[in-house]
C-alpha atoms as a PDB file:
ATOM      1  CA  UNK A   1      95.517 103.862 133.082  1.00  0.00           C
ATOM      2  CA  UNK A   2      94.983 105.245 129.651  1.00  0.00           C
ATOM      3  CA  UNK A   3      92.870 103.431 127.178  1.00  0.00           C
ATOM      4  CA  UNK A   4      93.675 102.121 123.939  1.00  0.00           C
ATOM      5  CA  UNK A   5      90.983 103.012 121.589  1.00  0.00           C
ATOM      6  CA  UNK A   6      90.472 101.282 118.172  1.00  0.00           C
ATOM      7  CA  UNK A   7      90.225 103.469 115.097  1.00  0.00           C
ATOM      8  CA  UNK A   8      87.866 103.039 112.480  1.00  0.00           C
ATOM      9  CA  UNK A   9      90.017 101.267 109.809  1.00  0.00           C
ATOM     10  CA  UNK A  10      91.148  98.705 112.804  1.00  0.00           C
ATOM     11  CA  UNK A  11      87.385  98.311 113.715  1.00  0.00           C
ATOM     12  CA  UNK A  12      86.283  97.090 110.128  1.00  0.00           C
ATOM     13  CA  UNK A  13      89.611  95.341 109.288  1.00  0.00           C
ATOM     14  CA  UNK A  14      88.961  92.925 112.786  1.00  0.00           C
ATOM     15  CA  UNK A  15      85.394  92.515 112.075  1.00  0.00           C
ATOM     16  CA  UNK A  16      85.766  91.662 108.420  1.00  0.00           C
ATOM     17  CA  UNK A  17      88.755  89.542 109.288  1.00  0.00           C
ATOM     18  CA  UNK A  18      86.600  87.732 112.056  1.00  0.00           C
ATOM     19  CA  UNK A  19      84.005  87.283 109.871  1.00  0.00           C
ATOM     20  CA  UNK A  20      85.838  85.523 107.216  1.00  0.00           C
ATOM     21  CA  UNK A  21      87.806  83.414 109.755  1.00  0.00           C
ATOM     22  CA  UNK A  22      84.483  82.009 111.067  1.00  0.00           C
ATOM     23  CA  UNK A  23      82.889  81.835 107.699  1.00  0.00           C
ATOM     24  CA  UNK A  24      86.632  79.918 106.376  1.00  0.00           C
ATOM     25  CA  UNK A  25      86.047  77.594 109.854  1.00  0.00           C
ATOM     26  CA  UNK A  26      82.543  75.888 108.700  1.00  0.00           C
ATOM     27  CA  UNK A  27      83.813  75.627 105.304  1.00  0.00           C
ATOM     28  CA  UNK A  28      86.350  73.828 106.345  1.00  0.00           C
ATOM     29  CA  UNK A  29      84.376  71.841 108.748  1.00  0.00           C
ATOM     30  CA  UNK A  30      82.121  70.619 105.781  1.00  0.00           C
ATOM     31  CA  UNK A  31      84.771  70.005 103.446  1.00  0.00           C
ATOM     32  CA  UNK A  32      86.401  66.604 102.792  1.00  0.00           C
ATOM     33  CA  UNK A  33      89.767  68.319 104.279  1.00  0.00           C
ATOM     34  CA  UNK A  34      90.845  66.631 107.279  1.00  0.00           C
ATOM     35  CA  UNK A  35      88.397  67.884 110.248  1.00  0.00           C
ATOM     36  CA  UNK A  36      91.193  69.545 112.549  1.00  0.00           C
ATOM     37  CA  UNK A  37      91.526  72.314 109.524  1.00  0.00           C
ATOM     38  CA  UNK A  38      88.623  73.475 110.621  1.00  0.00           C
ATOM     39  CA  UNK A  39      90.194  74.999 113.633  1.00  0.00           C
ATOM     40  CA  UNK A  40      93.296  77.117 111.741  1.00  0.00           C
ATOM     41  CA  UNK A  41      91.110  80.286 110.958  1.00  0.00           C
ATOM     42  CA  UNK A  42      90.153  80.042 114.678  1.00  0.00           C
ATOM     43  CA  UNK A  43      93.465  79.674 116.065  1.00  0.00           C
ATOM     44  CA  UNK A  44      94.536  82.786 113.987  1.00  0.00           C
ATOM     45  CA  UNK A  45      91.807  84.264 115.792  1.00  0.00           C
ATOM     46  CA  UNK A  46      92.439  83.461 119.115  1.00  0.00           C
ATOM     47  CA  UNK A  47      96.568  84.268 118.559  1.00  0.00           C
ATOM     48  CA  UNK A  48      95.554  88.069 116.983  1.00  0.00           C
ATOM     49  CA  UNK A  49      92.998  88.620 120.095  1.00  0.00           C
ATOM     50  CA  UNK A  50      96.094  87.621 122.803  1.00  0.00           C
ATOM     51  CA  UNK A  51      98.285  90.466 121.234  1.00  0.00           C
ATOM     52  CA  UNK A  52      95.329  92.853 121.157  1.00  0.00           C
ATOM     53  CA  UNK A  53      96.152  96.014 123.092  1.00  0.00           C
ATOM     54  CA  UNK A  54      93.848  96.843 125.408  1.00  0.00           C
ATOM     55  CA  UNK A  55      95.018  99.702 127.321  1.00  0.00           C
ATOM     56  CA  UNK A  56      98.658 101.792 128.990  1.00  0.00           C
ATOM     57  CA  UNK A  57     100.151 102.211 132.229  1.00  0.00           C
ATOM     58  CA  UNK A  58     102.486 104.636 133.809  1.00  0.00           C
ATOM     59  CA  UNK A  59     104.745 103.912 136.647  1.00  0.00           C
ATOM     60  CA  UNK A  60     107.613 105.706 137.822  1.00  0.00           C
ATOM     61  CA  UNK A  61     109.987 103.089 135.619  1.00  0.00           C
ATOM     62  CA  UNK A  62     108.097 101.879 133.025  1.00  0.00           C
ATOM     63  CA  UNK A  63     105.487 101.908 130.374  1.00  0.00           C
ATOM     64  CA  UNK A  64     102.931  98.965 130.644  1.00  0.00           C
ATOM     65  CA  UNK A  65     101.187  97.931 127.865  1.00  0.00           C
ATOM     66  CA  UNK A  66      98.153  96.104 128.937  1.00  0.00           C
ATOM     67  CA  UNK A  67      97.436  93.036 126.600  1.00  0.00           C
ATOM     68  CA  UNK A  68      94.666  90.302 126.761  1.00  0.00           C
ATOM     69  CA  UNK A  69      96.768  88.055 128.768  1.00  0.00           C
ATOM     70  CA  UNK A  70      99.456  89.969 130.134  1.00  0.00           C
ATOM     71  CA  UNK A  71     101.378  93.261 130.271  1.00  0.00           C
ATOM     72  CA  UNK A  72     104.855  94.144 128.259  1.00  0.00           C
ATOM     73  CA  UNK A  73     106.834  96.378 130.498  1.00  0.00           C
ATOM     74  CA  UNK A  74     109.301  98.992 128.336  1.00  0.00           C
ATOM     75  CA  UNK A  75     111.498 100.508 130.939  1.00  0.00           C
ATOM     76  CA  UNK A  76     111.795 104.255 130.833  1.00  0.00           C
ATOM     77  CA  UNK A  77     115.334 104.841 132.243  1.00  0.00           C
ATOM     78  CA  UNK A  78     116.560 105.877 129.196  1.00  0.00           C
ATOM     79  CA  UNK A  79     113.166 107.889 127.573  1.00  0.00           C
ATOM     80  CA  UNK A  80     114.758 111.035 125.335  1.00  0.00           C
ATOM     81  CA  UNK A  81     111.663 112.134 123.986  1.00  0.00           C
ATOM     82  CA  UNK A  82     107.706 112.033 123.670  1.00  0.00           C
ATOM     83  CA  UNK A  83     106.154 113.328 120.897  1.00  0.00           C
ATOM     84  CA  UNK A  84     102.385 113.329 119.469  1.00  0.00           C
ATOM     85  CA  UNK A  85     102.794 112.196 116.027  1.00  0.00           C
ATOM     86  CA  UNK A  86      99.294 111.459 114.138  1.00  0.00           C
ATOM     87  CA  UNK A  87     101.152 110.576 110.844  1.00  0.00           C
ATOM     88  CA  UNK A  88     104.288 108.333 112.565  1.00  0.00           C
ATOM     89  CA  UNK A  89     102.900 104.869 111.311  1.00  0.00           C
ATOM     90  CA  UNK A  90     101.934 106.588 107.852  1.00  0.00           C
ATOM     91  CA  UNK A  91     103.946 104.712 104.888  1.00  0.00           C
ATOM     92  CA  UNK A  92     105.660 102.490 107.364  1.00  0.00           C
ATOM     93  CA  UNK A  93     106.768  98.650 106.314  1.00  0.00           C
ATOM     94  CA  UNK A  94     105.974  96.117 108.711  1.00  0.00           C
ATOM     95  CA  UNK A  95     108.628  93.939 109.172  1.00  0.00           C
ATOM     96  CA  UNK A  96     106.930  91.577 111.334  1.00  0.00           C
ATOM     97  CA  UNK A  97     103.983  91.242 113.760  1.00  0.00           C
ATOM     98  CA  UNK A  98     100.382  92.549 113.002  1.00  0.00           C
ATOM     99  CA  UNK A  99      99.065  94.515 110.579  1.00  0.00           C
ATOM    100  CA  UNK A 100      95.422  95.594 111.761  1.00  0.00           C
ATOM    101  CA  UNK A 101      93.686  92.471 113.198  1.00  0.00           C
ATOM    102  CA  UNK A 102      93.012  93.924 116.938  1.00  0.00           C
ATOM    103  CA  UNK A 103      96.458  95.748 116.915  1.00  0.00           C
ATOM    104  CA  UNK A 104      98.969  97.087 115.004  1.00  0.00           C
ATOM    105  CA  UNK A 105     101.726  95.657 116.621  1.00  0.00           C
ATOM    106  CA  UNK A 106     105.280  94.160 115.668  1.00  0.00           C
ATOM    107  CA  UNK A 107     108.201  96.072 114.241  1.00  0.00           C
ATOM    108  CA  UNK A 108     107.724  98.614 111.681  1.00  0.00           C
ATOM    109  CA  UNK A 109     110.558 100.386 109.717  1.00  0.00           C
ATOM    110  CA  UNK A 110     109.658 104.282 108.438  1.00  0.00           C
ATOM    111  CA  UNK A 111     111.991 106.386 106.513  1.00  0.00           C
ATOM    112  CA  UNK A 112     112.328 109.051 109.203  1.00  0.00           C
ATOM    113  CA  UNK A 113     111.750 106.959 112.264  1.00  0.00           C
ATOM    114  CA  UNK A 114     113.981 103.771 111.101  1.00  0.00           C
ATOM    115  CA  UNK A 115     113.384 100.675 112.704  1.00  0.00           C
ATOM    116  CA  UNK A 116     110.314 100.617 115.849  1.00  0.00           C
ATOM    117  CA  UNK A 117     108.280  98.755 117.979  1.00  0.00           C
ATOM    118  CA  UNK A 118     104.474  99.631 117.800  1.00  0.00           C
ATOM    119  CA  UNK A 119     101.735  98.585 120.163  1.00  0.00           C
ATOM    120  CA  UNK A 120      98.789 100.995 118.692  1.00  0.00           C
ATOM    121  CA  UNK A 121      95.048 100.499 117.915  1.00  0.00           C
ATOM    122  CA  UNK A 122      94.604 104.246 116.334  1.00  0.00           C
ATOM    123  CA  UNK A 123      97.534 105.452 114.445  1.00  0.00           C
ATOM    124  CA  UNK A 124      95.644 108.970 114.454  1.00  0.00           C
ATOM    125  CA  UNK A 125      96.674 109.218 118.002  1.00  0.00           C
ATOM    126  CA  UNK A 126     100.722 107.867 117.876  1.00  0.00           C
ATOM    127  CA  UNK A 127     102.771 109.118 120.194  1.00  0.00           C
ATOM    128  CA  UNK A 128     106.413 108.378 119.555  1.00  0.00           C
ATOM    129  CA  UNK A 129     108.753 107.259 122.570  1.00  0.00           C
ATOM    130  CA  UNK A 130     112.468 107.335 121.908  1.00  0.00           C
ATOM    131  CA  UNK A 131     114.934 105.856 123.572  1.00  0.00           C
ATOM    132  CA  UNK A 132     118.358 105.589 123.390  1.00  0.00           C
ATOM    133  CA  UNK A 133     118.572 103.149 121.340  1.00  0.00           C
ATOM    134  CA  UNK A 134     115.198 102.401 119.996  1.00  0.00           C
ATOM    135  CA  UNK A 135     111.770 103.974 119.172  1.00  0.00           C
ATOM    136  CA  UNK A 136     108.201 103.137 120.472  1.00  0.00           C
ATOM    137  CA  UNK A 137     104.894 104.234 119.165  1.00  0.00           C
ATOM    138  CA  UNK A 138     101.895 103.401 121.414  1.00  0.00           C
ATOM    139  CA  UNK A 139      98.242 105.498 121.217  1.00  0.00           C
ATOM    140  CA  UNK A 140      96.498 105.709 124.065  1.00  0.00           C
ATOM    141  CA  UNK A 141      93.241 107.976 123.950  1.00  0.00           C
ATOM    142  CA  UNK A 142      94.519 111.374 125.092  1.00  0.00           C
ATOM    143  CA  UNK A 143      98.107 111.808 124.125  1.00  0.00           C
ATOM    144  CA  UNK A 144      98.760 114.756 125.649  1.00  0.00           C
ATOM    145  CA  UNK A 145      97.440 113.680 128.860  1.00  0.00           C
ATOM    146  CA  UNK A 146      99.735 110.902 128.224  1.00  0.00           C
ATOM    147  CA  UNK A 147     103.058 112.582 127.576  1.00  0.00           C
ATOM    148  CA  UNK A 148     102.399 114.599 130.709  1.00  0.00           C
ATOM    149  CA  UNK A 149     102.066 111.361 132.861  1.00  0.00           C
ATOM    150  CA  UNK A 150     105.492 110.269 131.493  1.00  0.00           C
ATOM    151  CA  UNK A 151     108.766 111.111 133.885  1.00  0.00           C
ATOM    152  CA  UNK A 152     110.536 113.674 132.645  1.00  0.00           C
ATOM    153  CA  UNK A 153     113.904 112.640 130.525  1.00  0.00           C
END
């Protein structure tokens, strides 16, 4: 298992963002608004935390991203390349999905890597997956370590 530790940015963002989220809840709970809007920052709370990424796994045909609730399995069959790539996420659009609240996660589009899927909580440590016909970029504690636990292409 490789770990999925969070960066500093993603550390202040989610605390911040948790912060105002509870703070937004009792507002609401005291306001005239009707009581059940009370629970919407908390719900976006709860939603974020279920996508958080908590950690990797390696098997012999796939690449198991361990999440709150369950895992996402990428198959490897078709793996070209591995590379460590602190910069990868680095002036990348997010097209959809999560932008720093527990994760970055969703699909990202970058002007060298095109169009990927990222499930990363410190973009210092990226390490960019490609596939045949699409690109990952995960960031589990020690890439290196990582890459070498990857089957060869």
């Amino acid at each position: 298992m490789h770990s999925a530790p969070w960066s500093r940015s993603l550390q202040v963002v989610s605390a911040l963002t948790t912060l105002a989220c509870l703070a937004g809840s009792a507002a609401l709970w005291r306001s005239p608004l009707p009581v059940a809007s009370g629970w919407l920052p908390l719900a976006l709370l709860a939603g974020a935390a279920l996508f958080s990424v908590r950690g990797y796994a390696i098997t012999a045909e796939a690449l198991l991203i361990q999440r709150l609730g369950w895992t996402t399995r990428i198959p490897l069959a078709d793996l070209r390349s591995a590379s460590i790539s602190p910069h990868a996420m680095r002036g990348s659009l997010r097209l959809c999905g999560n932008g720093g609240l527990f994760a970055f996660s969703g699909l990202f589009r970058h002007k060298t890597l095109g169009c990927y899927r990222a499930w990363v909580t410190d973009p210092q440590r990226s390490v960019v997956l490609r596939f045949a016909g699409r690109t990952v970029v995960v960031s589990p504690a020690d890439p290196a370590a990582f890459i070498q636990d990857l089957p060869r292409p």
